[in-house]
Protein backbone atom coordinates (compact mmCIF):
# COMPACT_ATOMS: atom_id res chain seq x y z
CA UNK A 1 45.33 22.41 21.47
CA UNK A 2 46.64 24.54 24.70
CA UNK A 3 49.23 26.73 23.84
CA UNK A 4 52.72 25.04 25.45
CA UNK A 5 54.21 28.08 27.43
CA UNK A 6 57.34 26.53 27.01
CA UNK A 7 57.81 25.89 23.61
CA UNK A 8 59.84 28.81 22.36
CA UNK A 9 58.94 28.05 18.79
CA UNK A 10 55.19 28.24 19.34
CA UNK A 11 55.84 31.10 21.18
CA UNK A 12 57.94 32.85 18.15
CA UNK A 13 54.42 32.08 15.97
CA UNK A 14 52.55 33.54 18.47
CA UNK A 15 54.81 36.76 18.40
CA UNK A 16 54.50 37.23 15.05
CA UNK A 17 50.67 36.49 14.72
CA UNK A 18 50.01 39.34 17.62
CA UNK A 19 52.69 41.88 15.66
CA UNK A 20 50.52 41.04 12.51
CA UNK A 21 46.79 41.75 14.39
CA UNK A 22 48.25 45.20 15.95
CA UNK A 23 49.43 45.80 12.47
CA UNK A 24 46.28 45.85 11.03
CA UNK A 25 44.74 47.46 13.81
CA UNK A 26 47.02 49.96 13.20
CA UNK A 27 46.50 49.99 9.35
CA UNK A 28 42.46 49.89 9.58
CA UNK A 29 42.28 52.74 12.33
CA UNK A 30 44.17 55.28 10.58
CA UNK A 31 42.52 54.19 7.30
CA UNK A 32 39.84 55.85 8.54
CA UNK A 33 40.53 58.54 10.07
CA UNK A 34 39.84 60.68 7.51
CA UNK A 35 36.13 59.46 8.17
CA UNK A 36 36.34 59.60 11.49
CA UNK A 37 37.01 63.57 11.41
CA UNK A 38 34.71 64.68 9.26
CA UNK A 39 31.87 62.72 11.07
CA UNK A 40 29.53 64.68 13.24
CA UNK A 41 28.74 62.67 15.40
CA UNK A 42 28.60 62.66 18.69
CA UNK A 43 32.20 61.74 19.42
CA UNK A 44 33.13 64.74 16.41
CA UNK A 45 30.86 67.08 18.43
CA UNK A 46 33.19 67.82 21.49
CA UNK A 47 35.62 69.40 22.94
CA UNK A 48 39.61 69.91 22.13
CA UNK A 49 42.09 67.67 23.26
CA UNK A 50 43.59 70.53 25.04
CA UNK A 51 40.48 70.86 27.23
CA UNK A 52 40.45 70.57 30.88
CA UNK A 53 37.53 68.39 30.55
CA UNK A 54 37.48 64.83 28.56
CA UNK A 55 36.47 65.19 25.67
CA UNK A 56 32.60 64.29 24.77
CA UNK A 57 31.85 64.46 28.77
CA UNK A 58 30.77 68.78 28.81
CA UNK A 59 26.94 66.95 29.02
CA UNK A 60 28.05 64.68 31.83
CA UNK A 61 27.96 65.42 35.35
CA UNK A 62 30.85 66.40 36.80
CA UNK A 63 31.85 63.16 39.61
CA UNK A 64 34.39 64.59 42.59
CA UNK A 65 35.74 62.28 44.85
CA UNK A 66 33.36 63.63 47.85
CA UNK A 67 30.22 63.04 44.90
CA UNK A 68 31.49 59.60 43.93
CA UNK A 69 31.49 58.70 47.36
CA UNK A 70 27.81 60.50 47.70
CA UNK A 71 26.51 58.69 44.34
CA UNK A 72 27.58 54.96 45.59
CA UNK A 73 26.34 55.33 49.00
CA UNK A 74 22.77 56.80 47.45
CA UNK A 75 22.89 53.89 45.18
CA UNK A 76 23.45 51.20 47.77
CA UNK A 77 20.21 48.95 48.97
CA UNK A 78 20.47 49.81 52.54
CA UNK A 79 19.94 53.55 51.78
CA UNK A 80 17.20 52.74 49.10
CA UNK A 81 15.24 50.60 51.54
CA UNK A 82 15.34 53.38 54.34
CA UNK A 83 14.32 56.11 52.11
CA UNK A 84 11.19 56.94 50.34
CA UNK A 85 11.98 59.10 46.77
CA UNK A 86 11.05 62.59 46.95
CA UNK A 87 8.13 63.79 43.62
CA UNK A 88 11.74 65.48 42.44
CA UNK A 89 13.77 62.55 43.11
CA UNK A 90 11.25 60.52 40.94
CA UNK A 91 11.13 63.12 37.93
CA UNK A 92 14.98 63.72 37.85
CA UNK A 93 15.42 60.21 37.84
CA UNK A 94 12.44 59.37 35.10
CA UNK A 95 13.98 62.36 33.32
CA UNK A 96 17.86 60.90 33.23
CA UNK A 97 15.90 57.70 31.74
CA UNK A 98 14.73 59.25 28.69
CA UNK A 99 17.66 61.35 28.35
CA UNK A 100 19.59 58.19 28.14
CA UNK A 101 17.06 56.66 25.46
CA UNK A 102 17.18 59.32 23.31
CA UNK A 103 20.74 59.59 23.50
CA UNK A 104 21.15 56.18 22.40
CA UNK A 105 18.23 57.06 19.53
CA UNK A 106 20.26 60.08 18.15
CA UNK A 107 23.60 57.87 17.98
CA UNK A 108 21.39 55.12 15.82
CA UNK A 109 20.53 58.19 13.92
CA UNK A 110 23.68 60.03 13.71
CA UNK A 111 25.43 56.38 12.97
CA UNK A 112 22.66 55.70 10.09
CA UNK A 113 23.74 59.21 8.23
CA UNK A 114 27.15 58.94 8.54
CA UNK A 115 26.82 55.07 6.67
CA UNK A 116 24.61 57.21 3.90
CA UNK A 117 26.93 59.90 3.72
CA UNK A 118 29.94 57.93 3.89
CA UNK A 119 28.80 54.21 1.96
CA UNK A 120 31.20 50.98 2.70
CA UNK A 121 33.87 50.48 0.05
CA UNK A 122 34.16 47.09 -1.14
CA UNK A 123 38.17 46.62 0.15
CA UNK A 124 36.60 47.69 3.27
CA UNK A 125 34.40 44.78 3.59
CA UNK A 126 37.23 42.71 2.14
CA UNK A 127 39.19 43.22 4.72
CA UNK A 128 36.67 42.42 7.21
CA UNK A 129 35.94 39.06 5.62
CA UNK A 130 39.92 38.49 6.52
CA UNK A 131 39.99 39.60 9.15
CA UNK A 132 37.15 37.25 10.24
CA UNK A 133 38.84 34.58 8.47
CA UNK A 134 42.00 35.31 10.59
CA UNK A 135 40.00 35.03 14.08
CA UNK A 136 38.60 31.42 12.66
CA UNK A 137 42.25 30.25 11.69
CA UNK A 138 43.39 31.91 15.41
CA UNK A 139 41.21 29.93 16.77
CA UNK A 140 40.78 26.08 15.44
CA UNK A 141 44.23 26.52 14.16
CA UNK A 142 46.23 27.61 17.77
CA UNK A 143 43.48 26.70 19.94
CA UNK A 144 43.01 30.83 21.33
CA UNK A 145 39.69 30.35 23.39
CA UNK A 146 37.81 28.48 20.09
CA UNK A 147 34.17 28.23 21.86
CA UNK A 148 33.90 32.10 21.73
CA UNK A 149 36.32 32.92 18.83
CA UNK A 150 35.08 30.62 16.04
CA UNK A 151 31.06 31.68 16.52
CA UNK A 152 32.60 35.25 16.07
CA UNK A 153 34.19 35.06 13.41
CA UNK A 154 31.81 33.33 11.65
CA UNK A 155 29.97 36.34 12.59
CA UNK A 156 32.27 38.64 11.14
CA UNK A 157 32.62 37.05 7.96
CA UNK A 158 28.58 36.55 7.46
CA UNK A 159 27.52 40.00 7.93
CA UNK A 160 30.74 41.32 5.42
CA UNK A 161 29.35 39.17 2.93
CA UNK A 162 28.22 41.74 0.07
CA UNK A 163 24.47 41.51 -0.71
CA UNK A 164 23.83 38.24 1.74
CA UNK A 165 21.94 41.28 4.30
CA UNK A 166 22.53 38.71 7.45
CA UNK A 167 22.84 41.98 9.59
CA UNK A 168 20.35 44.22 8.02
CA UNK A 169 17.30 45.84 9.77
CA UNK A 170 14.84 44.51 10.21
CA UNK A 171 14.98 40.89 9.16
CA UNK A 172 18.62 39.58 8.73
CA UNK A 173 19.34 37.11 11.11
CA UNK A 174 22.43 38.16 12.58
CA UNK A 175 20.60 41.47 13.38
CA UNK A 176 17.73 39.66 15.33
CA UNK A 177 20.21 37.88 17.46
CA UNK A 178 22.08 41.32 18.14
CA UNK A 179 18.59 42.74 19.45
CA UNK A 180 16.91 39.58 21.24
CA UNK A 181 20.19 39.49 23.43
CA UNK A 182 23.71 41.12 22.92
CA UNK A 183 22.03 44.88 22.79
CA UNK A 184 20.17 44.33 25.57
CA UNK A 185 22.50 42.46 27.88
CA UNK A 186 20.13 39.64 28.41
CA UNK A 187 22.66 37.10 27.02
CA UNK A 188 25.59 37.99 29.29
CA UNK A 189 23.08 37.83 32.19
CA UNK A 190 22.47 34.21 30.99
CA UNK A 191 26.39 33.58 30.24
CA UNK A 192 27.04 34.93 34.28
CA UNK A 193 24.51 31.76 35.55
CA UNK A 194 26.37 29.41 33.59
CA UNK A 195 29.55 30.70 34.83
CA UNK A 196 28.28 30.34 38.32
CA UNK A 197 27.05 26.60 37.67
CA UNK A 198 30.64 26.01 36.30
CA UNK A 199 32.17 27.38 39.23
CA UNK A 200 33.70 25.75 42.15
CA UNK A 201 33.91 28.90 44.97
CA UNK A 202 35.91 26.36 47.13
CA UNK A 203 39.16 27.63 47.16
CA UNK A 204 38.33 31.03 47.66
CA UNK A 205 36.68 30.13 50.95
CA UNK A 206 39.49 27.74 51.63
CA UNK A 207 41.62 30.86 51.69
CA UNK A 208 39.32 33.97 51.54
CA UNK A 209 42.76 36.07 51.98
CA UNK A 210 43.21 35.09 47.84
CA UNK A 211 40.43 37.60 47.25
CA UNK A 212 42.80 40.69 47.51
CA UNK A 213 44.47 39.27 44.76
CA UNK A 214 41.27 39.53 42.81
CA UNK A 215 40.45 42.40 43.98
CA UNK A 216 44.04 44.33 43.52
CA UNK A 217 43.94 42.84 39.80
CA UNK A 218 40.66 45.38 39.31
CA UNK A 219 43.72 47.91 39.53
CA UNK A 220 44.10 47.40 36.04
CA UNK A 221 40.11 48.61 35.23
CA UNK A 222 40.66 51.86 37.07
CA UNK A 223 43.82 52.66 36.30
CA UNK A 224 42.64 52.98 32.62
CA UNK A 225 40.42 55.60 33.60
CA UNK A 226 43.31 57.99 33.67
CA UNK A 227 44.95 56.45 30.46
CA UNK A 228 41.82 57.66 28.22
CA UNK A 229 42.22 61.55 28.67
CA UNK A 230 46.21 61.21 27.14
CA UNK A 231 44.62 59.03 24.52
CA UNK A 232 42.44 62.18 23.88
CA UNK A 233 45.43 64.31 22.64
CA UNK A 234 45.64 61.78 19.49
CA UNK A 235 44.26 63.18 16.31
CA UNK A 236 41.23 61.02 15.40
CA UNK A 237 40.79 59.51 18.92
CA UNK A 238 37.64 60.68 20.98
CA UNK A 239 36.86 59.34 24.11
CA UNK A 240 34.02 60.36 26.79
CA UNK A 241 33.88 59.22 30.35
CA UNK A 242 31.18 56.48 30.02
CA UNK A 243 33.15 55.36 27.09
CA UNK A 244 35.99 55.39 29.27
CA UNK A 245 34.28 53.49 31.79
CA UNK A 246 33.32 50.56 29.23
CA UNK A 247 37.33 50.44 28.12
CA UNK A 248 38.46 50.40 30.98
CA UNK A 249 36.63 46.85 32.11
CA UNK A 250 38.36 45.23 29.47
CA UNK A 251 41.16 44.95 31.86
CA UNK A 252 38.93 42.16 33.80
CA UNK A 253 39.68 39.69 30.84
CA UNK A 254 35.63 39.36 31.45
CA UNK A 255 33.41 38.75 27.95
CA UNK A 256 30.11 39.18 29.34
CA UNK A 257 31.06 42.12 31.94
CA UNK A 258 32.33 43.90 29.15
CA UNK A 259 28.97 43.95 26.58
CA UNK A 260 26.92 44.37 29.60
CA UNK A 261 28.65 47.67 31.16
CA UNK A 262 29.32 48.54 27.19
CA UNK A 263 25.43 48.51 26.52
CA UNK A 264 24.67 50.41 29.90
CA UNK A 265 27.12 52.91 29.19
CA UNK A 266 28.68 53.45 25.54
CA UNK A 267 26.62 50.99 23.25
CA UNK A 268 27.97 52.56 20.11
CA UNK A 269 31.37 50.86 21.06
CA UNK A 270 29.89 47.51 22.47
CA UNK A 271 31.37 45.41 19.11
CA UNK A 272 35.22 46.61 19.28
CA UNK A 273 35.01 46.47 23.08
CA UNK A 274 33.32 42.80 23.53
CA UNK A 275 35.84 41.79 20.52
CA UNK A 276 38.61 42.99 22.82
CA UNK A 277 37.75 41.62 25.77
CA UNK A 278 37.53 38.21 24.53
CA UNK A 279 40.74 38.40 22.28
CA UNK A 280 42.39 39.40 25.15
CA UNK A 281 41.05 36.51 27.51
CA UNK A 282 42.06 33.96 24.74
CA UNK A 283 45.63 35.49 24.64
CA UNK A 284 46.51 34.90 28.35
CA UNK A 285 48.62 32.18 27.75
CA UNK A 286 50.70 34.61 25.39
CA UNK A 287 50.14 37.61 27.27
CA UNK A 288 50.63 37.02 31.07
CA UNK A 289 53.68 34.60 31.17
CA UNK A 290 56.09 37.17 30.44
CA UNK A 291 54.78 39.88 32.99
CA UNK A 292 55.16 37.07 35.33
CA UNK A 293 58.64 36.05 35.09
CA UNK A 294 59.54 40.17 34.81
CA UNK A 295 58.06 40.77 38.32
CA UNK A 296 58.64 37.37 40.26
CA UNK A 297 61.95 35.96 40.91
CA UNK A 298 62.75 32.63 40.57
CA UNK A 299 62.66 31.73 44.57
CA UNK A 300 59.23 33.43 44.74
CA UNK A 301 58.15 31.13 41.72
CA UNK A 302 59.40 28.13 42.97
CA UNK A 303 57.28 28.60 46.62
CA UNK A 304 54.94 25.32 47.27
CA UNK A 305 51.64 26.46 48.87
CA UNK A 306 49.92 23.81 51.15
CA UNK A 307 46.74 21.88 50.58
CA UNK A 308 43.85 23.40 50.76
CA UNK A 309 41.50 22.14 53.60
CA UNK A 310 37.94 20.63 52.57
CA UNK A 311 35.33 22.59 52.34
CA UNK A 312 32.45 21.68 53.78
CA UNK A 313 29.12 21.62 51.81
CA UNK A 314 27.22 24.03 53.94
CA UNK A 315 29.94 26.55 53.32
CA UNK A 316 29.51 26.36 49.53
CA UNK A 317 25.86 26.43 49.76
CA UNK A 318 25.63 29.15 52.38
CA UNK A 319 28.35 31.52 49.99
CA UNK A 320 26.50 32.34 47.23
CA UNK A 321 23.34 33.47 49.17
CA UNK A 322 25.91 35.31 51.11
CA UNK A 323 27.09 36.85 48.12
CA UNK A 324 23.66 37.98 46.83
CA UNK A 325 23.02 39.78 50.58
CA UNK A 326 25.95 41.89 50.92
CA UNK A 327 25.22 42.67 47.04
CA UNK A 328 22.16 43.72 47.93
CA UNK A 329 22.75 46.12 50.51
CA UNK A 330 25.69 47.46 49.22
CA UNK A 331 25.75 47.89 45.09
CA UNK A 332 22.61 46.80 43.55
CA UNK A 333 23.99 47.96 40.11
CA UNK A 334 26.03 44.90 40.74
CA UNK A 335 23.01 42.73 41.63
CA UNK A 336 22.16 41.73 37.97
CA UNK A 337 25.72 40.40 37.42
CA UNK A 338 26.42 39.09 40.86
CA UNK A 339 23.18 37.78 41.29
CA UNK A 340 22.63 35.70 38.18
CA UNK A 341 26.14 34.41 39.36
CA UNK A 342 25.03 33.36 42.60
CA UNK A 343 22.26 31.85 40.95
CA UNK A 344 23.63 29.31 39.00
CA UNK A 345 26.28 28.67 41.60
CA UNK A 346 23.45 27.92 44.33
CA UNK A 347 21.72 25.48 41.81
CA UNK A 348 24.96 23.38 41.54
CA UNK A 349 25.74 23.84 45.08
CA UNK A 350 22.62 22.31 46.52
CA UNK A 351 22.38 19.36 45.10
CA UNK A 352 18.98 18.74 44.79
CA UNK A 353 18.02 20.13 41.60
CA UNK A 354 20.77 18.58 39.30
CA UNK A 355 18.54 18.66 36.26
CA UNK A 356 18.67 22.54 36.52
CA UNK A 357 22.11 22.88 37.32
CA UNK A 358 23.49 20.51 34.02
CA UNK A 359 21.19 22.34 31.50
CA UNK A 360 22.09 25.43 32.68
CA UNK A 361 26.05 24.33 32.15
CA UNK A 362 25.96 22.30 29.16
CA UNK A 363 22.94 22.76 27.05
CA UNK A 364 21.84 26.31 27.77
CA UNK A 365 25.61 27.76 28.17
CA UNK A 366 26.66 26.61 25.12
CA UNK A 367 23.49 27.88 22.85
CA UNK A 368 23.71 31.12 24.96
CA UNK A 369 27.50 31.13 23.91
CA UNK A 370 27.06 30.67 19.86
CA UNK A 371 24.44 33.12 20.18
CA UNK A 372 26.36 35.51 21.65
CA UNK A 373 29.42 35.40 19.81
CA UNK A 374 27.53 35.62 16.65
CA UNK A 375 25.93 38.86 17.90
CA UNK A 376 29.35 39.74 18.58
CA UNK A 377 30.91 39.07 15.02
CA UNK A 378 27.74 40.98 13.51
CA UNK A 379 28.99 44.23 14.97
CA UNK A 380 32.65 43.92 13.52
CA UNK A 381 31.24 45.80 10.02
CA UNK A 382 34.35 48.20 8.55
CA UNK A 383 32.47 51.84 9.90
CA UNK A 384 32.13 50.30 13.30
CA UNK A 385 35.48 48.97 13.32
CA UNK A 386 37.42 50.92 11.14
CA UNK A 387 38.71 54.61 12.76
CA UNK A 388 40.83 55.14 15.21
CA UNK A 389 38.87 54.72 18.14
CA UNK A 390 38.93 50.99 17.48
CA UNK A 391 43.17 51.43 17.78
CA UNK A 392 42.54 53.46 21.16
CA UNK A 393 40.19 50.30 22.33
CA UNK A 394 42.73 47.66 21.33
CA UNK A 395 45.32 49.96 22.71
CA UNK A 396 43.80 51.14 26.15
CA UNK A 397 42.54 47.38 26.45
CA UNK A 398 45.65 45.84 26.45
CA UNK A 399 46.89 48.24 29.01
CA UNK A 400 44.09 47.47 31.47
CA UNK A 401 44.85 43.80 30.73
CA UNK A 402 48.56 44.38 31.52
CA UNK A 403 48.22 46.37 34.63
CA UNK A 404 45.37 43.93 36.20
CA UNK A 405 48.12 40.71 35.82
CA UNK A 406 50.64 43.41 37.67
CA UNK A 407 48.52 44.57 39.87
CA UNK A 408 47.42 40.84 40.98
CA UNK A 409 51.40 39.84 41.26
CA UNK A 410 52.56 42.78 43.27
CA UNK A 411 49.44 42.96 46.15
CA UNK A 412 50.95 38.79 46.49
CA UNK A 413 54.58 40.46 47.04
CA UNK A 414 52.99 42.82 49.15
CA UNK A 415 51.06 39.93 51.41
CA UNK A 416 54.12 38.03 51.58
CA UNK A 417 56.19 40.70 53.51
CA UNK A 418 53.27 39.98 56.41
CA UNK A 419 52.68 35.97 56.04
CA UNK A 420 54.22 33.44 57.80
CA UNK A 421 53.24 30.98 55.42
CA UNK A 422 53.85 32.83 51.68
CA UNK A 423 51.86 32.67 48.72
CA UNK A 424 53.65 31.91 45.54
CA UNK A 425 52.73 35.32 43.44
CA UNK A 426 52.42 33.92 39.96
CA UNK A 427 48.88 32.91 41.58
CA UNK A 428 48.51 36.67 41.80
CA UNK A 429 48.00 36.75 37.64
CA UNK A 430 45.18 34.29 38.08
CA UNK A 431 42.81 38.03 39.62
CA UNK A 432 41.93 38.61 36.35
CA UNK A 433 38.61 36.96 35.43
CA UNK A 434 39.49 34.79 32.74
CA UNK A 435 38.10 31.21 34.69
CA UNK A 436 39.91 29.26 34.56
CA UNK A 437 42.53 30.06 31.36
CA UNK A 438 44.16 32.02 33.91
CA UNK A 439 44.54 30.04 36.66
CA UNK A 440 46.03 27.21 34.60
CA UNK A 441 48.43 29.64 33.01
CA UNK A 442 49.67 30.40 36.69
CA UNK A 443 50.03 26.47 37.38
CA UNK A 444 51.90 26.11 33.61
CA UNK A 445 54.49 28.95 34.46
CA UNK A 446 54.76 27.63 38.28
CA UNK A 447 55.31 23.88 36.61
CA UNK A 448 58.11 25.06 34.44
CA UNK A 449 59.92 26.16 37.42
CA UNK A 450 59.09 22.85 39.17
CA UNK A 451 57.25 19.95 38.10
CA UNK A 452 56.08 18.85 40.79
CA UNK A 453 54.74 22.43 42.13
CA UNK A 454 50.86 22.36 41.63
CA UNK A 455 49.08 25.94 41.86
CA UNK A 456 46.04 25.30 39.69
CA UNK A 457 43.45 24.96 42.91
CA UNK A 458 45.68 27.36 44.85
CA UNK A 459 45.06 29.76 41.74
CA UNK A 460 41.46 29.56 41.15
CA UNK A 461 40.52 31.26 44.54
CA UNK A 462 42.14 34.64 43.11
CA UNK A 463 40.67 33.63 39.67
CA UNK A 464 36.95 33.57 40.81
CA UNK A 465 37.36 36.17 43.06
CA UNK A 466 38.68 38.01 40.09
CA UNK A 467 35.20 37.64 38.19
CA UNK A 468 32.69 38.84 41.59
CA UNK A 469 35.57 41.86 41.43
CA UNK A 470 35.07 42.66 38.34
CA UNK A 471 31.07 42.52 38.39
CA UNK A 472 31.60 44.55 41.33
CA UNK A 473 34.10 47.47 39.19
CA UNK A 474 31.00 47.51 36.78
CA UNK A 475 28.23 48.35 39.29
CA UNK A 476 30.25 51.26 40.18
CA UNK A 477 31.10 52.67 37.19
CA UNK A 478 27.15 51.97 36.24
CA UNK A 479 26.35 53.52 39.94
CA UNK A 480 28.48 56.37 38.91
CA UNK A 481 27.29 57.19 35.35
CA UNK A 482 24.65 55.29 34.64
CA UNK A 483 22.49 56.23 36.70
């Protein structure tokens, strides 16, 4: 059920299906705007769009570049193993804590009056239910990333359903999966071991120079940074700078990165966000094909790369431990990510506990994945979804998306000018973190050029790297305002 890049009727279907989602997106944001402005909120509650600082963010700390710099060094593991916390260091940080907890407790609050002020209308929900129905058609029907995409909108569509209560407090089902693991970020923890078990880190240490291609396609996750105060100046759009943070790694094409940075730092948005990341990861084949072909020419497209040289064993086991160190001592914000990553890579890896390393990539992935997704599809209800924030997510999202696949092409232009042997850059697109939709996508468009031009292994060195990149984007923006 792939998506064939080079059918140009498929891809005429899948022109007019996108044009019809933005649509709506368009259509259900400014539907409620209205809403949106008279809430009070804590989005309603700041400053103007004019204002010199982003909107929502008076309450957070100023960050300079000199403070950044001060903030991630002070969060780093060497610096937290040499020094012992001051009494104020302790209380400051116990008090930022329970500043954060009773942040999130007034937004449940706040979000709890605004539903009793402002009830659900029935079209709202019916709406909803299509637009659940729409994600399920999306994707049995043209085969857009169907393990994550079915489960949520099933989700979507079960907690619309008028008087069923599947995502009412305290006892509807869809609600206790949303608590035991979505809200929480345990589940993404366990989706990041699977991923590692899944994941072959050969050809990245086959050709460790493909990691600046995953690391320049994080350009895309900071660049959005600076796209969220001009998507301040829009009537009905409200954005602060954690919130900006959690948009912003939507440009990593990376699920689980985005509902765990999402519930560190702007939980109220953790449903449109998580539903954006994944939409965009299962639109890659759509998405990334035509960026490629604008920035490459055809001689750089039609570059063979040669075989990769075997990787010894040792290597592969020694990596991920490798990977956990330097996490370690450098951004433990990162550590729960990268760590649970290196975990289930080590367990495959080794060799000796195969039991382990198969349940953890069949069985417990996939129940991990259908529970997550459903948690996901419980928090598309119409006041979450419907205002124009949601437009700014989808909007900003797609951006970050774009700029990452540019980003990853260009730094491969960039390499070539000082290789002897080039790189073909459509393996540049594979940085973002969508393993391995992405890297096959690179080897599709490379194919088309060529047939008998092979980039998928050459591609998934970039495409890995692309996922420790973006786990490693998230522990600094959680380094930076999360803690």
């Amino acid at each position: 059920m792939e998506t064939e890049l080079n059918n140009k009727k498929d891809k005429y279907k899948y022109l007019k299906i996108t044009t019809i989602i933005c649509l709506m997106a368009v259509a259900l944001s400014f539907a409620g705007c209205g809403k949106a402005g008279a809430s009070s909120g804590p989005s309603s509650a700041s400053g103007t769009a004019g204002s010199t600082i982003v909107k929502g963010s008076e309450n957070i700390k100023p960050i300079s570049v000199s403070s950044f710099f001060k903030n991630v060094a002070k969060n780093t593991g060497i610096y937290k193993m040499i020094h012992t916390p001051t009494p104020a260091e302790l209380a400051e940080e116990k008090a930022s804590k329970e500043a954060m907890e009773i942040a999130k407790e007034e937004q449940a609050a706040q979000a709890a009056a605004d539903l009793a002020a402002h009830p659900v209308k029935g079209w709202q929900r019916l709406i909803m239910l299509a637009i659940g129905f729409l994600i399920v058609y999306l994707a049995v029907v043209k085969g857009f990333e169907p393990l994550l995409l079915i489960p949520i909108g099933f989700g979507t569509i079960l907690v619309n359903i008028p008087g069923a209560g599947m995502g009412d407090a305290p006892d509807g089902m869809l609600h206790i999966i949303y608590n035991a693991g979505v809200g929480n970020e345990f589940f993404p923890m366990l989706i990041f071991m699977g991923i590692g078990a899944m994941t072959d880190f050969g050809p990245l240490i086959a050709n460790p120079k493909t990691a600046l291609l995953g690391g320049a396609a994080q350009l895309g996750v900071f660049a959005t940074l600076f796209g969220v105060a001009s998507m301040n100046f829009i009537p009905g759009i409200d954005y602060n700078m954690k919130q900006a943070c959690a948009i912003a790694i939507i440009g990593g094409a990376d699920g689980p990165t985005s509902i765990y940075v999402s519930g560190k730092l702007a939980p109220e948005m953790m449903a449109v966000i998580a539903v954006a990341a994944y939409s965009y990861m299962a639109l890659v084949p759509m998405i990334q094909p035509p960026i490629m072909k604008l920035l490459t020419s055809k001689k750089e497209r039609l570059i063979k790369m040669k075989q990769l040289r075997p990787v010894s064993k040792t290597e592969k086991v020694l990596f991920p431990l490798l990977l956990l160190v330097v996490t370690i001592l450098l951004l433990p914000p990162a550590a729960p990510l990268i760590g649970m990553l290196a975990f289930g890579n080590f367990i495959k890896e080794v060799g000796i506990v195969q039991r382990l390393s198969k349940t953890v990539e069949n069985e417990l992935m996939n129940i991990v994945s259908i529970l997550l997704s459903l948690g996901v599809g419980s928090q598309m209800t119409p006041e979450k979804i419907m205002h124009a924030n949601s437009l700014g997510i989808i909007v900003l999202g797609l951006l970050a998306f774009c700029i990452a696949t540019m980003g990853g092409l260009i730094m491969a232009k960039i390499m070539n000018i000082f290789l002897k042997e080039k790189i073909n850059p459509l393996i540049g697109s594979a940085g973002v973190s969508a393993v391995p939709m992405a890297a096959r996508v690179a080897n599709k468009v490379g194919m088309s050029e060529d047939p008998t031009n092979f980039l998928l292994m050459h591609a998934m060195g970039p495409n890995v790297a692309g996922v420790i990149g973006t786990a490693i984007a998230a522990g600094v923006f959680i380094s930076t305002y999360g803690m």
